[in-house]
PDB file of N, CA and C in Angstrom:
ATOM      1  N   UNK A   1     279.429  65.733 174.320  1.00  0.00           N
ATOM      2  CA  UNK A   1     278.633  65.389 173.173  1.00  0.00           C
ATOM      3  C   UNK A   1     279.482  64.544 172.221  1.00  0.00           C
ATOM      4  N   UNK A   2     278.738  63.510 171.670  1.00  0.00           N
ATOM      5  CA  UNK A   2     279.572  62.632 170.339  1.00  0.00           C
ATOM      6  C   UNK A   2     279.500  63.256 169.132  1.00  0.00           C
ATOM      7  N   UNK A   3     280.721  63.338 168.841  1.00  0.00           N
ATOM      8  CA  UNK A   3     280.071  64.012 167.197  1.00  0.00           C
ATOM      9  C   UNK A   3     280.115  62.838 166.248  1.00  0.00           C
ATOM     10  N   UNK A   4     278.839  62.389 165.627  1.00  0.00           N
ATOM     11  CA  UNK A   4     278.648  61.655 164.847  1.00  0.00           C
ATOM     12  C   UNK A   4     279.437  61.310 163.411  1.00  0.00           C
ATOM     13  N   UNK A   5     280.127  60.392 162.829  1.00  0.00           N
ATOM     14  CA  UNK A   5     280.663  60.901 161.549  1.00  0.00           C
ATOM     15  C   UNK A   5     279.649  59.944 160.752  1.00  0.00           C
ATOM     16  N   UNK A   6     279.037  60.541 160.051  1.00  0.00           N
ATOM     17  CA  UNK A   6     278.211  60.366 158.703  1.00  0.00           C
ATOM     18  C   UNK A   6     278.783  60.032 157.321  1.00  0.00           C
ATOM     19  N   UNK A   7     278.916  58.396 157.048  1.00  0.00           N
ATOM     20  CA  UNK A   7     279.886  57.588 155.812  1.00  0.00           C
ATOM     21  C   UNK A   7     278.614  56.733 154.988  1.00  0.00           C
ATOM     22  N   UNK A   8     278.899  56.970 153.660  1.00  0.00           N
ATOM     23  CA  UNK A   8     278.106  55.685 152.479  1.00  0.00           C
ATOM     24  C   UNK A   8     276.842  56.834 152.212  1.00  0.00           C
ATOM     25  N   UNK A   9     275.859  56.045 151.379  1.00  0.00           N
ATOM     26  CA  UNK A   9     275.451  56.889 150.614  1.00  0.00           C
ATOM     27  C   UNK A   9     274.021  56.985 151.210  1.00  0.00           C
ATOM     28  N   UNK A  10     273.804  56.246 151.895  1.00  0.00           N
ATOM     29  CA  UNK A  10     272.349  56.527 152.197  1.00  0.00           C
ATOM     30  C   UNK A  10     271.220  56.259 152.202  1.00  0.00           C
ATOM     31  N   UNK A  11     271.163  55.132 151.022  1.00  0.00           N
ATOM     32  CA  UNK A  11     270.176  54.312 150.513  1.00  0.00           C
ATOM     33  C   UNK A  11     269.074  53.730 151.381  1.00  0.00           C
ATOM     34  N   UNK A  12     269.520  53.099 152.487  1.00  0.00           N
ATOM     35  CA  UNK A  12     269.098  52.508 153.289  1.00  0.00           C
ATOM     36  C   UNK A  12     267.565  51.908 153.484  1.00  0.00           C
ATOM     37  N   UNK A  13     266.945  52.748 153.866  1.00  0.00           N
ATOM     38  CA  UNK A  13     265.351  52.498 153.584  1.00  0.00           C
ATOM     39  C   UNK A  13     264.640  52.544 152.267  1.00  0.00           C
ATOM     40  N   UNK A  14     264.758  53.632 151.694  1.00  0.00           N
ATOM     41  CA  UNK A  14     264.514  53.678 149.998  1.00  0.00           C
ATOM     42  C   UNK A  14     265.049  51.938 149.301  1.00  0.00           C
ATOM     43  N   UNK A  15     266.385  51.809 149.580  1.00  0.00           N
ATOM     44  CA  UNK A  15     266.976  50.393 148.930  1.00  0.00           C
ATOM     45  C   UNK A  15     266.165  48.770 150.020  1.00  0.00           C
ATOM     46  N   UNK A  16     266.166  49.294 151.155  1.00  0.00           N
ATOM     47  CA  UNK A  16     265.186  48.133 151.678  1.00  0.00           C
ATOM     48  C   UNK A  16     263.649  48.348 151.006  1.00  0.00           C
ATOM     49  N   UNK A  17     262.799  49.236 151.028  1.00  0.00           N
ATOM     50  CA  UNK A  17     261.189  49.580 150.517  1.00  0.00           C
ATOM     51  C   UNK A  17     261.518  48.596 149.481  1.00  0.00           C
ATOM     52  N   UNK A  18     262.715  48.902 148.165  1.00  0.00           N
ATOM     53  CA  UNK A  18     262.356  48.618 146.781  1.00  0.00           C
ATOM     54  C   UNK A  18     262.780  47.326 146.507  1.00  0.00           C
ATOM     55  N   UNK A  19     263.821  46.918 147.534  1.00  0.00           N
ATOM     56  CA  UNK A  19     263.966  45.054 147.067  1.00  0.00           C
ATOM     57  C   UNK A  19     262.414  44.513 147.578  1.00  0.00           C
ATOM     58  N   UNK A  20     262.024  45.303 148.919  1.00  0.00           N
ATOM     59  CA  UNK A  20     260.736  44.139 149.170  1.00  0.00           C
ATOM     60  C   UNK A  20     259.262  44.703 147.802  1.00  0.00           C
ATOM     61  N   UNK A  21     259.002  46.115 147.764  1.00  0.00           N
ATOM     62  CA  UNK A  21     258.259  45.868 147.040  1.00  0.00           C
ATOM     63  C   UNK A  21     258.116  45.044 145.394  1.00  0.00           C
ATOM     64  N   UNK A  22     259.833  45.172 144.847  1.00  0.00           N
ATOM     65  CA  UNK A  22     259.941  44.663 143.641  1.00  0.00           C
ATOM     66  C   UNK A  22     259.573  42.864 144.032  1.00  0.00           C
ATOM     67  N   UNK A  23     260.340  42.620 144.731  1.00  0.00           N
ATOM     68  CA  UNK A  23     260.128  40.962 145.232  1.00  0.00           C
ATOM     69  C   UNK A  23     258.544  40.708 145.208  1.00  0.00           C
ATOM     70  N   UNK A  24     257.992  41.835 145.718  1.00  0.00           N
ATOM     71  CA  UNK A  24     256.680  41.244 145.994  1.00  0.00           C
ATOM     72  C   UNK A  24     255.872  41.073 144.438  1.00  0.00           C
ATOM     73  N   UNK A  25     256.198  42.378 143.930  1.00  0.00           N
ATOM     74  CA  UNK A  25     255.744  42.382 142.506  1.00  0.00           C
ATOM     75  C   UNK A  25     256.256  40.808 141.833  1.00  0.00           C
ATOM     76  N   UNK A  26     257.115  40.772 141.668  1.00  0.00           N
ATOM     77  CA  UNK A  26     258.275  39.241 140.827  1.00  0.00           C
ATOM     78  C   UNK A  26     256.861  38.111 141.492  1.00  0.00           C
ATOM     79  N   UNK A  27     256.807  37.908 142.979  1.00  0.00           N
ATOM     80  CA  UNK A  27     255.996  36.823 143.069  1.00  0.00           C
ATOM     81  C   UNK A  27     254.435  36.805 143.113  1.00  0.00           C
ATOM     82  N   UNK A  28     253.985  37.993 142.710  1.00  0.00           N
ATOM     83  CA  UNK A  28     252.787  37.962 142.768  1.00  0.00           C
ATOM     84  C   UNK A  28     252.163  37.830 140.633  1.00  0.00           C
ATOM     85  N   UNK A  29     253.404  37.860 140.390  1.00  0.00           N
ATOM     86  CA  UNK A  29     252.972  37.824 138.534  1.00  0.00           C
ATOM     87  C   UNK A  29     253.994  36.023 138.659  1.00  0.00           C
ATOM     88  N   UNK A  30     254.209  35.854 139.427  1.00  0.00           N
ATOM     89  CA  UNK A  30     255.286  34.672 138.965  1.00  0.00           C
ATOM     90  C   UNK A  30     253.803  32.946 139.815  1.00  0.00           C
ATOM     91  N   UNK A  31     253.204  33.923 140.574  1.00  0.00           N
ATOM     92  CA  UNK A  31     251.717  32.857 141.246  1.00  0.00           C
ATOM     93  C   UNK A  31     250.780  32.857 140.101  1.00  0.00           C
ATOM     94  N   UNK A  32     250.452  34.380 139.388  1.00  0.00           N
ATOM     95  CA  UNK A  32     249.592  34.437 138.548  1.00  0.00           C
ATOM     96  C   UNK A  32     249.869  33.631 137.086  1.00  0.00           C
ATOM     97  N   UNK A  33     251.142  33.937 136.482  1.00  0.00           N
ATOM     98  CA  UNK A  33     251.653  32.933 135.682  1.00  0.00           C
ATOM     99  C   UNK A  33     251.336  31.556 135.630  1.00  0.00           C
ATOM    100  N   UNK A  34     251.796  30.868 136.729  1.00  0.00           N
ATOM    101  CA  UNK A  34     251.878  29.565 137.510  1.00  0.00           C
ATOM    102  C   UNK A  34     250.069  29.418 137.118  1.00  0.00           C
ATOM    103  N   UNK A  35     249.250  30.175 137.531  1.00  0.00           N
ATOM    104  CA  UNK A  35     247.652  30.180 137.755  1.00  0.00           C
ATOM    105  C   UNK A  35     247.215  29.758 135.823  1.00  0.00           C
ATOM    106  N   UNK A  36     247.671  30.627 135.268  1.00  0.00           N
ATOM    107  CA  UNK A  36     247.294  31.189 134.085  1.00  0.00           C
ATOM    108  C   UNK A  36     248.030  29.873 133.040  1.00  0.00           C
ATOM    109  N   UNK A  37     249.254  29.079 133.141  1.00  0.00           N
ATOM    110  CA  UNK A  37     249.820  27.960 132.768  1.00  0.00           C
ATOM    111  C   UNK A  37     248.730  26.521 132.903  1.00  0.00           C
ATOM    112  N   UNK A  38     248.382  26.568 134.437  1.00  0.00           N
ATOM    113  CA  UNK A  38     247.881  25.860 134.858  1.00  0.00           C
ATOM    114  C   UNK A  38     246.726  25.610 134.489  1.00  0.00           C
ATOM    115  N   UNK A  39     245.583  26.840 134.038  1.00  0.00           N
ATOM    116  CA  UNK A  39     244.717  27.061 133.493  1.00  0.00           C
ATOM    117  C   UNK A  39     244.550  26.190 131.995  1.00  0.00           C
ATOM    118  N   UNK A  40     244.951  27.966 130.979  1.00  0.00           N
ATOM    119  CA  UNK A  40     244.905  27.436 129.977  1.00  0.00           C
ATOM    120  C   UNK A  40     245.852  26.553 129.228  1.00  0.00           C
ATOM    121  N   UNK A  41     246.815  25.758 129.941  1.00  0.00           N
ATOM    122  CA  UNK A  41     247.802  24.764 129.368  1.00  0.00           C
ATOM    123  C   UNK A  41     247.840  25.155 127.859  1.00  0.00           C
ATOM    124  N   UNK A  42     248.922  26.064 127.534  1.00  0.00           N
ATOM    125  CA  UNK A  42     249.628  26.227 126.624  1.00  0.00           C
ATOM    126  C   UNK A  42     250.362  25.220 125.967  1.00  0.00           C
ATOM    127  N   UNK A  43     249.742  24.880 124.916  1.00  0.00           N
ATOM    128  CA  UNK A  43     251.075  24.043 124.075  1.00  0.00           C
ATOM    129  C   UNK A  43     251.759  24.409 122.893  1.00  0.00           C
ATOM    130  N   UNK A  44     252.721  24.813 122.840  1.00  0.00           N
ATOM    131  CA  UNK A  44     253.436  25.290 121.455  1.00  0.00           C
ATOM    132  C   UNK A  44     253.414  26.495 121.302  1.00  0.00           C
ATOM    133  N   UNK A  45     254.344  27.303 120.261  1.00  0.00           N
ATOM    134  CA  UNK A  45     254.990  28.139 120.583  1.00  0.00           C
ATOM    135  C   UNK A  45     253.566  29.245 119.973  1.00  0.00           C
ATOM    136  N   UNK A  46     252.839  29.323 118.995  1.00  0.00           N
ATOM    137  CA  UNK A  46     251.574  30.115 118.864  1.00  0.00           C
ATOM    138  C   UNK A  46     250.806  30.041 120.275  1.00  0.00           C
ATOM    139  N   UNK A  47     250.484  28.973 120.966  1.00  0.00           N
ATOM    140  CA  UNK A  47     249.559  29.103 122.208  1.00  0.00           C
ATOM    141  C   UNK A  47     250.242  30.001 123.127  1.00  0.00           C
ATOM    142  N   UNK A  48     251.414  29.891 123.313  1.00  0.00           N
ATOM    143  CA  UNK A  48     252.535  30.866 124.083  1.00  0.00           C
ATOM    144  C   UNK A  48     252.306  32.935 123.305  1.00  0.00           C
ATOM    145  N   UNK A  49     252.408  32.028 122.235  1.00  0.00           N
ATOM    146  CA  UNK A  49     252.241  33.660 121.415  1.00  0.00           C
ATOM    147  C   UNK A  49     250.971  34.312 121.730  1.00  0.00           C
ATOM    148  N   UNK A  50     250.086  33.470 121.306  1.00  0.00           N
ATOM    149  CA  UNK A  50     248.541  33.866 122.135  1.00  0.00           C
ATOM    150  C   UNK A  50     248.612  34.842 123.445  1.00  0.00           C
ATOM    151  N   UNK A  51     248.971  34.235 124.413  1.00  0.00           N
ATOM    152  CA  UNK A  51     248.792  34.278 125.627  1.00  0.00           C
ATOM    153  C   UNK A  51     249.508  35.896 125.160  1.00  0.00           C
ATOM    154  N   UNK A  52     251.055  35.973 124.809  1.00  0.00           N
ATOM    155  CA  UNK A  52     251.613  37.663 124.897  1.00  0.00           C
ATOM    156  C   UNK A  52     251.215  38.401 124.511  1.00  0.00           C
ATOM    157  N   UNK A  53     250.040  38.132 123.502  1.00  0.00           N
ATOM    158  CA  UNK A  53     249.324  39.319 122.422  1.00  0.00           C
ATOM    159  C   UNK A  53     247.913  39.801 123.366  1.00  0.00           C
ATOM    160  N   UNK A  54     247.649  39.703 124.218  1.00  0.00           N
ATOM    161  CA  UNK A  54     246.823  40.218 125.980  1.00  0.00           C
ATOM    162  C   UNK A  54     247.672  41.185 126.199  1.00  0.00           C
ATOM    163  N   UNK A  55     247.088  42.631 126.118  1.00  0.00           N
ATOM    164  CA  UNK A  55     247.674  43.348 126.734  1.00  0.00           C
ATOM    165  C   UNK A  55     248.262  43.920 127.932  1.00  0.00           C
ATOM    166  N   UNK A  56     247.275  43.128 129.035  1.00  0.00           N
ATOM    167  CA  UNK A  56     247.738  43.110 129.728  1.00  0.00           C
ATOM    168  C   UNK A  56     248.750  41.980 130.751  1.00  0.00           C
ATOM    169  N   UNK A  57     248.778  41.068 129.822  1.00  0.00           N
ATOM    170  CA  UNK A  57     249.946  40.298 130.157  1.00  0.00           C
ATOM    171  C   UNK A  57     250.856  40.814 129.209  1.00  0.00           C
ATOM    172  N   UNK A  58     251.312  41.461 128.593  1.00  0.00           N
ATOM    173  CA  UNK A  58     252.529  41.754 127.767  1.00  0.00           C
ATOM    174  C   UNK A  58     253.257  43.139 128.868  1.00  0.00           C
ATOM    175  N   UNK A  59     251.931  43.958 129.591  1.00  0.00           N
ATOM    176  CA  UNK A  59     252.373  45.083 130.428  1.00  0.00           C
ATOM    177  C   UNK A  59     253.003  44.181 131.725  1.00  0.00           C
ATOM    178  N   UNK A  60     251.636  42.949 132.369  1.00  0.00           N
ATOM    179  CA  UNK A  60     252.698  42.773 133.402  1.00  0.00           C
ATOM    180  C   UNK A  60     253.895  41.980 133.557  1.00  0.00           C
ATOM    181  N   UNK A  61     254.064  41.686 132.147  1.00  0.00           N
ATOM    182  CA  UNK A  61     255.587  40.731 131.951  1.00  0.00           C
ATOM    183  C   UNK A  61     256.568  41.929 132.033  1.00  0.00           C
ATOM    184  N   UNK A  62     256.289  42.930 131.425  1.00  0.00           N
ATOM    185  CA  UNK A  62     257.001  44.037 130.956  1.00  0.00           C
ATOM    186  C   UNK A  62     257.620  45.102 132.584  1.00  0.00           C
ATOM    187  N   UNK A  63     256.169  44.528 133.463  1.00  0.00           N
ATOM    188  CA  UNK A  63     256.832  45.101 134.990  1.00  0.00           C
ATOM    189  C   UNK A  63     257.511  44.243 135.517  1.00  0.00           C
ATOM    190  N   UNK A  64     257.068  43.032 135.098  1.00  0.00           N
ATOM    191  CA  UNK A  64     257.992  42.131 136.075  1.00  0.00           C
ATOM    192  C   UNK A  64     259.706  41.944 135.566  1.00  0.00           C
ATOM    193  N   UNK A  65     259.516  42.522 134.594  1.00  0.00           N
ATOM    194  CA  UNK A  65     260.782  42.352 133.889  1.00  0.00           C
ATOM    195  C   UNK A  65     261.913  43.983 134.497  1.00  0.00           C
ATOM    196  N   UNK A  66     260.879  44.512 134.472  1.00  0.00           N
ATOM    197  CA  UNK A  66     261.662  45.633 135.189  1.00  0.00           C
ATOM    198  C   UNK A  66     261.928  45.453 136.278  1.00  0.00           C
ATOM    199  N   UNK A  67     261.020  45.353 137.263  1.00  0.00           N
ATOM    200  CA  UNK A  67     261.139  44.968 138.940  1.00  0.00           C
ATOM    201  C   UNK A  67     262.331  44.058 139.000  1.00  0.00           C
ATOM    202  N   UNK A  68     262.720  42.965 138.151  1.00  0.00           N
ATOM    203  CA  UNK A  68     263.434  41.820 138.159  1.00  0.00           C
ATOM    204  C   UNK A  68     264.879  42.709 137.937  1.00  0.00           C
ATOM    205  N   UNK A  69     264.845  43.831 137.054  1.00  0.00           N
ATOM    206  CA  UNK A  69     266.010  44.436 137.028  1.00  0.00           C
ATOM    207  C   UNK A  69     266.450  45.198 137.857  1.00  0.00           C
ATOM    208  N   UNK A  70     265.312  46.102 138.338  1.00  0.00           N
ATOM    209  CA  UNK A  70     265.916  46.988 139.768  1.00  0.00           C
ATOM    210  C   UNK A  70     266.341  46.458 140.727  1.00  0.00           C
ATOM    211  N   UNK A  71     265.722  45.169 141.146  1.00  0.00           N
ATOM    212  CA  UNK A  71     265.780  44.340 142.354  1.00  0.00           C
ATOM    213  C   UNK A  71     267.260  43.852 141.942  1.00  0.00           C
ATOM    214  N   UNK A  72     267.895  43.230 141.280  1.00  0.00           N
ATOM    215  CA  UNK A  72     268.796  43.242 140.742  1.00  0.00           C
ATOM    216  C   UNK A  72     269.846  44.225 140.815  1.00  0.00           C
ATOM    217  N   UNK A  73     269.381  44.987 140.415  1.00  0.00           N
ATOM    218  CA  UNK A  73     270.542  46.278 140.331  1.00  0.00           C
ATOM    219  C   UNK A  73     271.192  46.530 142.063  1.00  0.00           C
ATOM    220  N   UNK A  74     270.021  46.667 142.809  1.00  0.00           N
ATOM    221  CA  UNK A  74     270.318  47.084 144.315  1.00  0.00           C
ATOM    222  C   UNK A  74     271.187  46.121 144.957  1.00  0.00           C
ATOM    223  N   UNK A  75     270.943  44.973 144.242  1.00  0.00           N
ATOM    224  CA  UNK A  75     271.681  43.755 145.647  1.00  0.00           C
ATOM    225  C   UNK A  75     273.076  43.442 144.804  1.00  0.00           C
ATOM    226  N   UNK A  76     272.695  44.046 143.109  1.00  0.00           N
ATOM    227  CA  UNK A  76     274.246  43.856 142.831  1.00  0.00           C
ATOM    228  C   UNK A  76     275.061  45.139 143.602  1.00  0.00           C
ATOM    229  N   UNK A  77     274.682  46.283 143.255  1.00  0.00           N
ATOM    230  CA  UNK A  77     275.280  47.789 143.320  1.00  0.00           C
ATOM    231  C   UNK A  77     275.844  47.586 144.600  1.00  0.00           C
ATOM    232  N   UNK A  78     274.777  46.898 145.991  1.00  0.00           N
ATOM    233  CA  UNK A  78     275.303  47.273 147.215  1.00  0.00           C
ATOM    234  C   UNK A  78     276.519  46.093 147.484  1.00  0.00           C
ATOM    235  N   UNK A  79     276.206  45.030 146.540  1.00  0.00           N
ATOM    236  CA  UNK A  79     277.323  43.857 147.060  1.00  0.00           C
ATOM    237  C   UNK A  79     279.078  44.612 146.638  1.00  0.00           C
ATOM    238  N   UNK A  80     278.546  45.150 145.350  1.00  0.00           N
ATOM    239  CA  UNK A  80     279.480  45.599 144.708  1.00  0.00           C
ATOM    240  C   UNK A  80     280.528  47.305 145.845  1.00  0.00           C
ATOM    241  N   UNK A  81     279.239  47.801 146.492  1.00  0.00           N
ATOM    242  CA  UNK A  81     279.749  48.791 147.223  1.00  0.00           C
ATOM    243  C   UNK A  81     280.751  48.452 148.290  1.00  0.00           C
ATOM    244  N   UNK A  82     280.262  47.339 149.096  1.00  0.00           N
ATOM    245  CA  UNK A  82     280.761  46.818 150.288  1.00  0.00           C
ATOM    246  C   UNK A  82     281.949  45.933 149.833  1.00  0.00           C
ATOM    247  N   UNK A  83     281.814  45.082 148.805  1.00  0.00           N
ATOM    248  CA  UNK A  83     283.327  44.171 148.920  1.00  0.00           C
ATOM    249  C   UNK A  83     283.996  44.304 147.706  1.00  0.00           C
ATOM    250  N   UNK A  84     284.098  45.632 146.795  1.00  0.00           N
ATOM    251  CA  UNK A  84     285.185  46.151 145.512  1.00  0.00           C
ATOM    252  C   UNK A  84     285.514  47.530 146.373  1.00  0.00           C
ATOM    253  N   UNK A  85     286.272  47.187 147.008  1.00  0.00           N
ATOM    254  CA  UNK A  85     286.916  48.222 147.312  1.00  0.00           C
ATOM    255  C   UNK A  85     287.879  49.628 146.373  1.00  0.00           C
ATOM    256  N   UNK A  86     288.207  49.230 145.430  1.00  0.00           N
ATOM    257  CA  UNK A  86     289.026  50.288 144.959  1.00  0.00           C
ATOM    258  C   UNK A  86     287.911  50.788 143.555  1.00  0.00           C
ATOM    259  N   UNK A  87     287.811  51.771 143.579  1.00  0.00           N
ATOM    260  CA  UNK A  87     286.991  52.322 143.292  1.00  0.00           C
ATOM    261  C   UNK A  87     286.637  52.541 141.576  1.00  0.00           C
ATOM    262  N   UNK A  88     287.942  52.877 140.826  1.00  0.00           N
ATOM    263  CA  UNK A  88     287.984  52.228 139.375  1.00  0.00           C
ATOM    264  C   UNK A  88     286.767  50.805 139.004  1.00  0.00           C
ATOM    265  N   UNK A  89     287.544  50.134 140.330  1.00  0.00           N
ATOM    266  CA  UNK A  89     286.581  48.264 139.491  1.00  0.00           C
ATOM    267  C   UNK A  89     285.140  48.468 140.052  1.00  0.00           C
ATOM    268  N   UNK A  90     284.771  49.123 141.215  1.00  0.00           N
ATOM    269  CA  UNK A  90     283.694  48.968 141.656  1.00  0.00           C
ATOM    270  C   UNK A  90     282.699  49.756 140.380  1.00  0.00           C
ATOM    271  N   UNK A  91     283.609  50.957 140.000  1.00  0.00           N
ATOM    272  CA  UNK A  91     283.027  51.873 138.402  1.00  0.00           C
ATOM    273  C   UNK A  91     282.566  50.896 137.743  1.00  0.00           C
ATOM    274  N   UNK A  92     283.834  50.125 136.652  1.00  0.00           N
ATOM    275  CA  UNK A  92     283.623  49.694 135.932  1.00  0.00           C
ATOM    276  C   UNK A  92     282.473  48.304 136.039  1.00  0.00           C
ATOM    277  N   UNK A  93     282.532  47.910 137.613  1.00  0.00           N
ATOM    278  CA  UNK A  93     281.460  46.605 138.046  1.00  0.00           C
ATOM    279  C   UNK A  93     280.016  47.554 137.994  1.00  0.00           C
ATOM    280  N   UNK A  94     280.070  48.923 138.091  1.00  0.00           N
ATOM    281  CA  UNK A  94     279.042  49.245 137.940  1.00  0.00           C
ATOM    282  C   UNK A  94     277.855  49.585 136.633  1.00  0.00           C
ATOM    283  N   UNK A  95     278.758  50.093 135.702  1.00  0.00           N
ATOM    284  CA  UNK A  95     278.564  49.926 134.661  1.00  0.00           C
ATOM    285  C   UNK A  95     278.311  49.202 133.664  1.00  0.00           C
ATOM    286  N   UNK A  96     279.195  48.045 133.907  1.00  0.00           N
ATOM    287  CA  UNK A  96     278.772  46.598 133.334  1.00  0.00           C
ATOM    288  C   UNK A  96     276.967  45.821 133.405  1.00  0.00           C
ATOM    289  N   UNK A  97     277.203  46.247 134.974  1.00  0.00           N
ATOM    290  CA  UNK A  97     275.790  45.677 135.427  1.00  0.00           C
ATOM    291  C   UNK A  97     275.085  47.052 134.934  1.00  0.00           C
ATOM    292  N   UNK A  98     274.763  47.973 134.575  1.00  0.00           N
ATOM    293  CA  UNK A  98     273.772  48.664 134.138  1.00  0.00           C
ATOM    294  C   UNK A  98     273.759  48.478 132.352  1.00  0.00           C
ATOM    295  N   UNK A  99     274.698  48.416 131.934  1.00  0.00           N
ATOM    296  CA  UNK A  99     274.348  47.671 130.693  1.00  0.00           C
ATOM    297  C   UNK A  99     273.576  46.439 130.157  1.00  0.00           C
ATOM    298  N   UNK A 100     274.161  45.470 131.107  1.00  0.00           N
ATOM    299  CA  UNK A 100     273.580  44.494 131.171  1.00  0.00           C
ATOM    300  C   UNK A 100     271.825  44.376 131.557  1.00  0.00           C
ATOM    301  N   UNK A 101     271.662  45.277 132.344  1.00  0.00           N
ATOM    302  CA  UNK A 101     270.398  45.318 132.695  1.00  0.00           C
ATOM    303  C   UNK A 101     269.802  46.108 132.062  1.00  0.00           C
ATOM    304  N   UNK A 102     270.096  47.069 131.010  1.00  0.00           N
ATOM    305  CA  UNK A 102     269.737  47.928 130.699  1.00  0.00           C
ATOM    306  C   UNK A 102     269.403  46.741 129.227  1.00  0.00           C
ATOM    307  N   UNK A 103     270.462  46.291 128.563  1.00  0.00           N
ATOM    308  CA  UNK A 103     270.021  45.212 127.525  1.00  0.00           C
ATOM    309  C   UNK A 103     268.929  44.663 127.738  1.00  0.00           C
ATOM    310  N   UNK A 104     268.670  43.996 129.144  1.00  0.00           N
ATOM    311  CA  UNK A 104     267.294  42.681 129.044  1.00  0.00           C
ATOM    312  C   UNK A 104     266.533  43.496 129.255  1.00  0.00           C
ATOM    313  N   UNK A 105     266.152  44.623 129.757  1.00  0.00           N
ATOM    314  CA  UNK A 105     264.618  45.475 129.343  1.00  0.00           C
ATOM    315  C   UNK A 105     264.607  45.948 128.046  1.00  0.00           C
ATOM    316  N   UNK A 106     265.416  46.234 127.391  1.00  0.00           N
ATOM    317  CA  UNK A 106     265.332  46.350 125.723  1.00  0.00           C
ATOM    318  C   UNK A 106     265.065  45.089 125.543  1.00  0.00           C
ATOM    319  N   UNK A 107     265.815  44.158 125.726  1.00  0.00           N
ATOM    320  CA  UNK A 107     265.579  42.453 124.899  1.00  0.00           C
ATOM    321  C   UNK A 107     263.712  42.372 125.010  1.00  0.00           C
ATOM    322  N   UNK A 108     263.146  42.391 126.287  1.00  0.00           N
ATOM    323  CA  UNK A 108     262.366  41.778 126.381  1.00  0.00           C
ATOM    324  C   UNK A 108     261.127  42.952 125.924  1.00  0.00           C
ATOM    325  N   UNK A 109     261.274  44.204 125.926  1.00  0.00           N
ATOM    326  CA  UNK A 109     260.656  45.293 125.076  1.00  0.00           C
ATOM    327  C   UNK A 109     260.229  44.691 123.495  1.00  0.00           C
ATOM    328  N   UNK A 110     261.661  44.253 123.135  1.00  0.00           N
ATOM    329  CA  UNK A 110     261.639  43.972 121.546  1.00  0.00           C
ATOM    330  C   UNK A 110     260.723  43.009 121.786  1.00  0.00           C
ATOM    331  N   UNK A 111     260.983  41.990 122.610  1.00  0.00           N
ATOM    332  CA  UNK A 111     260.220  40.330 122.412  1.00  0.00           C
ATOM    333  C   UNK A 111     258.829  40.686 122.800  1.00  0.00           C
ATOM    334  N   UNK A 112     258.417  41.725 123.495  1.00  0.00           N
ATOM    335  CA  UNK A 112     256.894  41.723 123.969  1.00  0.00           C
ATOM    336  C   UNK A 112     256.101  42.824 122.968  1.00  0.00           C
ATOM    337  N   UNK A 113     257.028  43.771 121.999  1.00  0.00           N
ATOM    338  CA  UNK A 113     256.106  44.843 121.443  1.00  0.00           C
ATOM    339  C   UNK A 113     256.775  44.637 119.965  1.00  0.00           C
ATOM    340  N   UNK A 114     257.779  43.508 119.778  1.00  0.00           N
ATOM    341  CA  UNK A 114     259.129  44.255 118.532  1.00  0.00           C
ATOM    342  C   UNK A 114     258.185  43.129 117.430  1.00  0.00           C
TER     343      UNK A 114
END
């Protein structure tokens, strides 16, 4: 019998499901956008304002803005797993990027509700 040795964390399918479903989310508000530009041709920064004060474009900016961060987070976290080897920098690379990402969903919180 082989005895298997079992290394890394596990992610695997859970971290594949959520880059494709977030991706899918990102391009299915990023067609509708494109639709909705194309439409009502926005000019200037009130016609823009217009458009965010729709509640439900302020929610699905507000997912896409998240999705944009998780999706993010995974392909940084795992790049970061596989080639920072010593484990301090891979910390501190980790942390950085959750701040950082953790800022632009506040940023864009403030800009869509502040």
């Amino acid at each position: 019998m082989v005895k298997r040795i079992v290394v890394g964390a596990h992610y695997g399918l859970r971290d594949w499901l959520v880059q494709r479903i977030t991706a899918l989310i990102m391009a299915l508000y990023t067609l509708l956008a494109v639709l909705v530009v194309l439409i009502k041709h926005p000019q200037g920064a009130s016609a823009w304002r217009g458009l965010l004060q729709v509640p439900v474009v302020r929610i699905a900016t507000f997912v896409f803005v998240l999705s944009l961060c998780w999706h993010a987070w995974v392909g940084i976290r795992d790049i970061l797993m596989d080639y920072v080897k010593p484990v301090g920098w891979r910390l501190f690379g980790e942390v950085a990027v959750i701040l950082v990402l953790l800022s632009e969903v506040l940023w864009a919180a403030e800009i869509l509700w502040g």
